[in-house]
Protein backbone atom coordinates (compact mmCIF):
# COMPACT_ATOMS: atom_id res chain seq x y z
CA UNK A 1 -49.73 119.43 -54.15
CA UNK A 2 -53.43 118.87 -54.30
CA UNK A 3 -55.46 116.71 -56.69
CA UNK A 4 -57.46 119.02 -57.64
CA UNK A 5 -55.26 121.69 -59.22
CA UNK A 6 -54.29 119.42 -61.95
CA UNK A 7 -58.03 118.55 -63.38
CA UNK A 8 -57.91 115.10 -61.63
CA UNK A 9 -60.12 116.58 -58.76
CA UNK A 10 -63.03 116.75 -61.73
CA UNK A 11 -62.26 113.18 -63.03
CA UNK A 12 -62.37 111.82 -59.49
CA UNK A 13 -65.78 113.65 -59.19
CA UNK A 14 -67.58 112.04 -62.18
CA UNK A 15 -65.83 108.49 -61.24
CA UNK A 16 -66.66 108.01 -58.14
CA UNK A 17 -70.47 109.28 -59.20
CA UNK A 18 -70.95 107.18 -61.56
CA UNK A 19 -69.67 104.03 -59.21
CA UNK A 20 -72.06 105.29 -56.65
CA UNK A 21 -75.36 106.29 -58.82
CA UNK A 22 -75.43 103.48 -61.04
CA UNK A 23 -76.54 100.39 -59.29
CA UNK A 24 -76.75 98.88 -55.91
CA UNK A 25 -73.55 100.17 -54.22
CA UNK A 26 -72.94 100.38 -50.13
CA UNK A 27 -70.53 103.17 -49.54
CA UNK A 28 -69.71 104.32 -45.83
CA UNK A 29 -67.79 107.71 -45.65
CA UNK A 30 -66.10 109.10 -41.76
CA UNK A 31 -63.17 111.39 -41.41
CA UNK A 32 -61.78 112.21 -38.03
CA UNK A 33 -58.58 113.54 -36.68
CA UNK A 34 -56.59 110.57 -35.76
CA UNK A 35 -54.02 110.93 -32.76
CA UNK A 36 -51.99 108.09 -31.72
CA UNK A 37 -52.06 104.47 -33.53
CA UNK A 38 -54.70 103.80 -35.86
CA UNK A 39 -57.25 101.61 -35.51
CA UNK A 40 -56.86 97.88 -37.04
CA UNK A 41 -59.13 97.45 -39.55
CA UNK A 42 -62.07 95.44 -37.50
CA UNK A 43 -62.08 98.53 -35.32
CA UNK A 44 -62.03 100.91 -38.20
CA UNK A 45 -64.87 98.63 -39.71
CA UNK A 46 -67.20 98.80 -36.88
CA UNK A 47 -66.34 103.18 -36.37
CA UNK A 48 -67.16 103.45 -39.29
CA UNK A 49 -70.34 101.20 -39.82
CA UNK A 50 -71.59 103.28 -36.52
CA UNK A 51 -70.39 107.01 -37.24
CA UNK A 52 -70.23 106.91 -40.46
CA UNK A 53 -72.61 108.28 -43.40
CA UNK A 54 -73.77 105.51 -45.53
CA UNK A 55 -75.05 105.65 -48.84
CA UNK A 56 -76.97 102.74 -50.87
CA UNK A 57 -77.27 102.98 -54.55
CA UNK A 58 -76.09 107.13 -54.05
CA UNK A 59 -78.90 107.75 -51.94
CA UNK A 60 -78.11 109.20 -48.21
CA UNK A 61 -79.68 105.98 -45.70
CA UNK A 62 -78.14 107.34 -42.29
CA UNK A 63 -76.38 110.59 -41.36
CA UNK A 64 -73.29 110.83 -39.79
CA UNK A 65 -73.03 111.05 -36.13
CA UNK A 66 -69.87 112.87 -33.85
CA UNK A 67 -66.80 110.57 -33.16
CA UNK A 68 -65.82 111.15 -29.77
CA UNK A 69 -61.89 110.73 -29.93
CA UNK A 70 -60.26 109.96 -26.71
């Protein structure tokens, strides 16, 4: 089932905005296809600190750029 037939899709909309437009938040945000293992989390740390769009205080700072995936 998806969230956001049952209203929560709306409350997770006006959370997560407030968390991110209300002070001095650092928020990194990637999705990719994963195939095979997935990444420990220093690996995930550093995709996602270099593909990955990141936001401070809710304002856009760097665009995403492609993820190769091998």
């Amino acid at each position: 089932m998806l969230f956001q037939y049952y209203r929560s899709h709306n409350v997770a909309r006006k959370f997560f905005s407030w968390v991110f437009y209300s002070g001095k938040v650092q928020a990194y945000f990637i999705t990719w296809e994963i195939k095979g293992e997935i990444p420990s989390s220093e690996e995930a740390t550093t995709i996602i600190k270099i593909h990955g769009r990141h936001f401070d205080g809710g304002k856009l700072v760097k665009k995403s750029t492609p993820l190769k995936v091998k």
